[in-house]
N, C-alpha and C. Protein backbone atom coordinates (compact mmCIF):
# COMPACT_ATOMS: atom_id res chain seq x y z
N UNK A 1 3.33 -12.22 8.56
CA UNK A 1 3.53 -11.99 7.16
C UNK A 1 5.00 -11.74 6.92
N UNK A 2 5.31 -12.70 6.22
CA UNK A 2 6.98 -12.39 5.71
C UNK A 2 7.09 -11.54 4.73
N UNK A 3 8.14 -10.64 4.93
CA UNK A 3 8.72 -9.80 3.83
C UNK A 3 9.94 -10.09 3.22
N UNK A 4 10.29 -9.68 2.09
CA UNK A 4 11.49 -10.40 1.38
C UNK A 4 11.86 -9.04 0.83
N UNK A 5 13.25 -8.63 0.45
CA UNK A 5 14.11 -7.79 0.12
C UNK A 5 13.29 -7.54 -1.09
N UNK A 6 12.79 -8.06 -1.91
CA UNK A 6 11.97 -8.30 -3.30
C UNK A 6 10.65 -7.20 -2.98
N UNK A 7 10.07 -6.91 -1.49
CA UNK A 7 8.75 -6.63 -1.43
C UNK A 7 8.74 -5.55 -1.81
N UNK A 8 7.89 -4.96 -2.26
CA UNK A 8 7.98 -3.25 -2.66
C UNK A 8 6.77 -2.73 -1.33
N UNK A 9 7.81 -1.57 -0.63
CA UNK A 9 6.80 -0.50 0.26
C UNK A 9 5.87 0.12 0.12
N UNK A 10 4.69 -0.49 0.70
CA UNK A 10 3.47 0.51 0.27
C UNK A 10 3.17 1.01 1.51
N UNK A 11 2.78 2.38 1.11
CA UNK A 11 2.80 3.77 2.61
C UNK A 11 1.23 4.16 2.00
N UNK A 12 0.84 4.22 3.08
CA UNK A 12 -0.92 4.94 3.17
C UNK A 12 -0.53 6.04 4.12
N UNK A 13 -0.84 7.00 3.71
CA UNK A 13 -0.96 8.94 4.38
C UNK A 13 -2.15 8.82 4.99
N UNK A 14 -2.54 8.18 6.31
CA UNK A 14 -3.78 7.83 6.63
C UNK A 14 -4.40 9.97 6.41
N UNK A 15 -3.93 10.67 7.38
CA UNK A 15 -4.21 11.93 7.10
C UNK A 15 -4.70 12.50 5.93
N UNK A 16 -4.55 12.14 4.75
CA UNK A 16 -4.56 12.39 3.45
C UNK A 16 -6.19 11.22 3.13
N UNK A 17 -6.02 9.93 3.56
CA UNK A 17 -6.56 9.00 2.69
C UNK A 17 -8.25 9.11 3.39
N UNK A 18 -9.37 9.39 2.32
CA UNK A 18 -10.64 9.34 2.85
C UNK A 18 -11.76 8.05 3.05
N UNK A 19 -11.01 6.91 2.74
CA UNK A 19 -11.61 5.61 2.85
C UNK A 19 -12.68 5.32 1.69
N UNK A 20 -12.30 5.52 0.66
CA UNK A 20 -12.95 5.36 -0.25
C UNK A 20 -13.00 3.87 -1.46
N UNK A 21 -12.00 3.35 -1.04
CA UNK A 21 -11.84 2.10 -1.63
C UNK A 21 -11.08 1.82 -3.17
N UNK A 22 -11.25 2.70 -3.70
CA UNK A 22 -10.49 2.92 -5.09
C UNK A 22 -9.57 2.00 -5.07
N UNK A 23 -8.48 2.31 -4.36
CA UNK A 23 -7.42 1.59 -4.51
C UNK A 23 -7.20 0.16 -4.07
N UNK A 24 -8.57 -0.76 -2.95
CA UNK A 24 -8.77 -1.90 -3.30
C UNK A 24 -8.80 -2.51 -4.28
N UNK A 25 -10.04 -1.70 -4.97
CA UNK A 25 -11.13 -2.03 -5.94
C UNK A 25 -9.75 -2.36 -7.37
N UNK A 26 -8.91 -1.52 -7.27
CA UNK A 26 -8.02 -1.04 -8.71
C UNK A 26 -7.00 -2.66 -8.47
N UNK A 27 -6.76 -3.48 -7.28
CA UNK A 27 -5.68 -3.78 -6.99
C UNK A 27 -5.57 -4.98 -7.71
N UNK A 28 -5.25 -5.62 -8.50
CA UNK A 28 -5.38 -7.13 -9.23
C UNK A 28 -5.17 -7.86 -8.80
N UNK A 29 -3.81 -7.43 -7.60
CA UNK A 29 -3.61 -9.10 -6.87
C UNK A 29 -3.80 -9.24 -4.99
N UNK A 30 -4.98 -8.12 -4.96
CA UNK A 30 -5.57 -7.98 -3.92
C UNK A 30 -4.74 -8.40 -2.84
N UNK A 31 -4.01 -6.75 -2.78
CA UNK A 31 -2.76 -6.47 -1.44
C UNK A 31 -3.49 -6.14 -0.66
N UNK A 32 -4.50 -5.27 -1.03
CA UNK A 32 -5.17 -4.01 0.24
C UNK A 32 -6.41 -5.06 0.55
N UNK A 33 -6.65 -4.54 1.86
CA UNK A 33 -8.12 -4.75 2.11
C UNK A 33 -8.47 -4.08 3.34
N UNK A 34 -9.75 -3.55 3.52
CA UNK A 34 -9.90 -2.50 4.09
C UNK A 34 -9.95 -3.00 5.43
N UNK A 35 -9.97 -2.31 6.53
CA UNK A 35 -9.97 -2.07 8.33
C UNK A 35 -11.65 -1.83 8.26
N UNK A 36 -11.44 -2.55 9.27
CA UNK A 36 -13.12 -1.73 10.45
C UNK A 36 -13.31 -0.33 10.00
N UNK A 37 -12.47 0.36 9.85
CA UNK A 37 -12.78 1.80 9.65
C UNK A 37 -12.80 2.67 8.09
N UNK A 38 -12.51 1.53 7.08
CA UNK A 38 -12.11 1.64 5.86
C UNK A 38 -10.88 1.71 5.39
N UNK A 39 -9.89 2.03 6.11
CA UNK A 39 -8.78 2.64 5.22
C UNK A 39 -8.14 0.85 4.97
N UNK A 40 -7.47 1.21 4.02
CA UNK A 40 -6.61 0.36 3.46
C UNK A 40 -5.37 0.13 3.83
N UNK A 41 -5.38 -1.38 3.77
CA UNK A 41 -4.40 -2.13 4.51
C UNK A 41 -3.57 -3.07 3.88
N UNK A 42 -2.24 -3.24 3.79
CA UNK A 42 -1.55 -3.58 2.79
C UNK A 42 -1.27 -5.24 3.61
N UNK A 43 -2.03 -5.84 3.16
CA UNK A 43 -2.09 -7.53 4.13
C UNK A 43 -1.64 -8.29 3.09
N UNK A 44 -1.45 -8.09 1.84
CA UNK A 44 -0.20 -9.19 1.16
C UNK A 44 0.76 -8.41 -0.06
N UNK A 45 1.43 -7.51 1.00
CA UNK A 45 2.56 -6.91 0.04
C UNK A 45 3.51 -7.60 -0.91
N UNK A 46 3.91 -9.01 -0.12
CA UNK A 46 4.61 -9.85 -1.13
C UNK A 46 3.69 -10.28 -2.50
N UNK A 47 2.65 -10.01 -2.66
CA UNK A 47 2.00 -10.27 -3.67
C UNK A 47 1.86 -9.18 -4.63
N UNK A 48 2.51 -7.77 -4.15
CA UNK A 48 2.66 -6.84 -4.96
C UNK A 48 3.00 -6.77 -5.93
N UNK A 49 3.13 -6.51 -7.41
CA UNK A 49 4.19 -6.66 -8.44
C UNK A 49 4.32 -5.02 -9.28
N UNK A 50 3.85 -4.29 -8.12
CA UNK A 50 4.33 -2.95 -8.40
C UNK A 50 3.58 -1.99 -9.90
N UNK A 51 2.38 -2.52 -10.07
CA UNK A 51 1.65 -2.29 -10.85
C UNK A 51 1.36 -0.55 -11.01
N UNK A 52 1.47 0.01 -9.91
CA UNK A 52 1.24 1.04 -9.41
C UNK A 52 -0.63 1.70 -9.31
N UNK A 53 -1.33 0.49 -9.77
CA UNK A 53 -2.29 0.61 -10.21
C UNK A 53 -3.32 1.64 -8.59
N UNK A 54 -3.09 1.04 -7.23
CA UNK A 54 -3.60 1.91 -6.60
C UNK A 54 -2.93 3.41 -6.57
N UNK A 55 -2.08 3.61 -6.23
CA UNK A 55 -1.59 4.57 -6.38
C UNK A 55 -1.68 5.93 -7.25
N UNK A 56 -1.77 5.44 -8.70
CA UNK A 56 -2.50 6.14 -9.82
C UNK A 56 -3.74 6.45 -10.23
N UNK A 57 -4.76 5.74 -9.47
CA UNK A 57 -5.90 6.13 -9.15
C UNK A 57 -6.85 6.45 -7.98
N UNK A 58 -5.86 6.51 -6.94
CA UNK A 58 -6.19 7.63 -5.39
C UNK A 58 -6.33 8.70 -5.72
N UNK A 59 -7.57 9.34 -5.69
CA UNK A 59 -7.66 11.08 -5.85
C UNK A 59 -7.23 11.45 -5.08
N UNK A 60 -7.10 11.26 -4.09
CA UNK A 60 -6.29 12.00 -2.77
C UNK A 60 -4.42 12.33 -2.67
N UNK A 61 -3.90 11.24 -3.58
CA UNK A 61 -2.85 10.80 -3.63
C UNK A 61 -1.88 10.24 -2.10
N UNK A 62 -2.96 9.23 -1.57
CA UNK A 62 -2.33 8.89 -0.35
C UNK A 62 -1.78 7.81 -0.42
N UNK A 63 -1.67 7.38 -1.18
CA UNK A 63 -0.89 5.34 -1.02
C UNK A 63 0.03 5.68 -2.12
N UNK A 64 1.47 5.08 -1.74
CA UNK A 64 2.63 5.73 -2.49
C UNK A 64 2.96 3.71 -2.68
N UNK A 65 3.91 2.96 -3.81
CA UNK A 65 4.19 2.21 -4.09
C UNK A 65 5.77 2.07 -4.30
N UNK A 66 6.60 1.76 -3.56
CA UNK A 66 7.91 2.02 -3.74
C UNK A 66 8.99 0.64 -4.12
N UNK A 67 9.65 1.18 -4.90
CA UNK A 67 10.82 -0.35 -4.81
C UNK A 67 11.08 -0.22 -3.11
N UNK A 68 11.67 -1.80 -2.89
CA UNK A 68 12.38 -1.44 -1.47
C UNK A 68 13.46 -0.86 -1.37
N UNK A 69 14.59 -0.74 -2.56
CA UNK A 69 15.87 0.01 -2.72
C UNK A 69 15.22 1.46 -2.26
N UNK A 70 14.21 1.89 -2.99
CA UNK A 70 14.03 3.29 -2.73
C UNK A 70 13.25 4.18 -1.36
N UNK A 71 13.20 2.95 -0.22
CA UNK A 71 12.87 3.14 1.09
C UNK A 71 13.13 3.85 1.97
N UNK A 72 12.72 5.26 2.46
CA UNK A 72 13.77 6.25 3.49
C UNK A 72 13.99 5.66 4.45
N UNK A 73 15.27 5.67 5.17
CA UNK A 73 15.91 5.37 6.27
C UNK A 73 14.41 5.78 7.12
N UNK A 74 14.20 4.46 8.29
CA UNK A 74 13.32 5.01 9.46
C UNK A 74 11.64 4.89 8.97
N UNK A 75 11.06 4.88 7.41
CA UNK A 75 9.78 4.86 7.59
C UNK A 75 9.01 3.65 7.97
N UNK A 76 8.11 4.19 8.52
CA UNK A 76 7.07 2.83 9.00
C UNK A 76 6.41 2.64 8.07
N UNK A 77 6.33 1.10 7.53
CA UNK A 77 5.96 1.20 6.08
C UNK A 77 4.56 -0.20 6.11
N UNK A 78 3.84 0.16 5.54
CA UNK A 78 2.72 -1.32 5.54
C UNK A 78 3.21 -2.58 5.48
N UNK A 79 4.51 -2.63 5.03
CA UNK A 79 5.04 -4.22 4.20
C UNK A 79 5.35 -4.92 5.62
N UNK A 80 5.61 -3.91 6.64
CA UNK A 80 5.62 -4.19 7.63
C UNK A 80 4.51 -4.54 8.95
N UNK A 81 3.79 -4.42 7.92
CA UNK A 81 2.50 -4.55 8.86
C UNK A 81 1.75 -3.39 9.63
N UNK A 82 2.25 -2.36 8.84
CA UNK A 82 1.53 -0.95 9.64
C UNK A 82 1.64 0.27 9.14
């Protein structure tokens, strides 16, 4: 999966996140899709357009949606494949 300077970072707090699907279900241009185990998996970030739509409806508040400008030095981020 290619990433482009354009992609926006999406981070799942697996610790935080209870596998509940919400934030599939919310996603319009179906980034996430869930693991063997449920949690959510960001398998076409370039298709993101930053809707924030999972993000705003995680009760948990575990999936964060970021420009890539606003990326901390060092995180391991889904866009990356993990």
């Amino acid at each position: 999966m290619a990433t482009t300077s354009q992609t926006p970072v999406i981070t799942i707090k697996d610790e935080w996140c209870k596998r509940c699907g919400i934030c599939i279900a919310f996603c319009p241009k179906q980034v996430l899709e869930a693991e063997k185990d449920g949690k959510p998996k960001a398998v076409r970030p370039e298709a993101c357009t930053r809707c924030e739509m999972c993000e705003l409806r995680c009760p948990d508040y575990a999936i964060e949606v970021l420009a890539p400008e606003n990326q901390a030095p060092g995180l391991a981020v889904a866009a990356a494949g993990g």
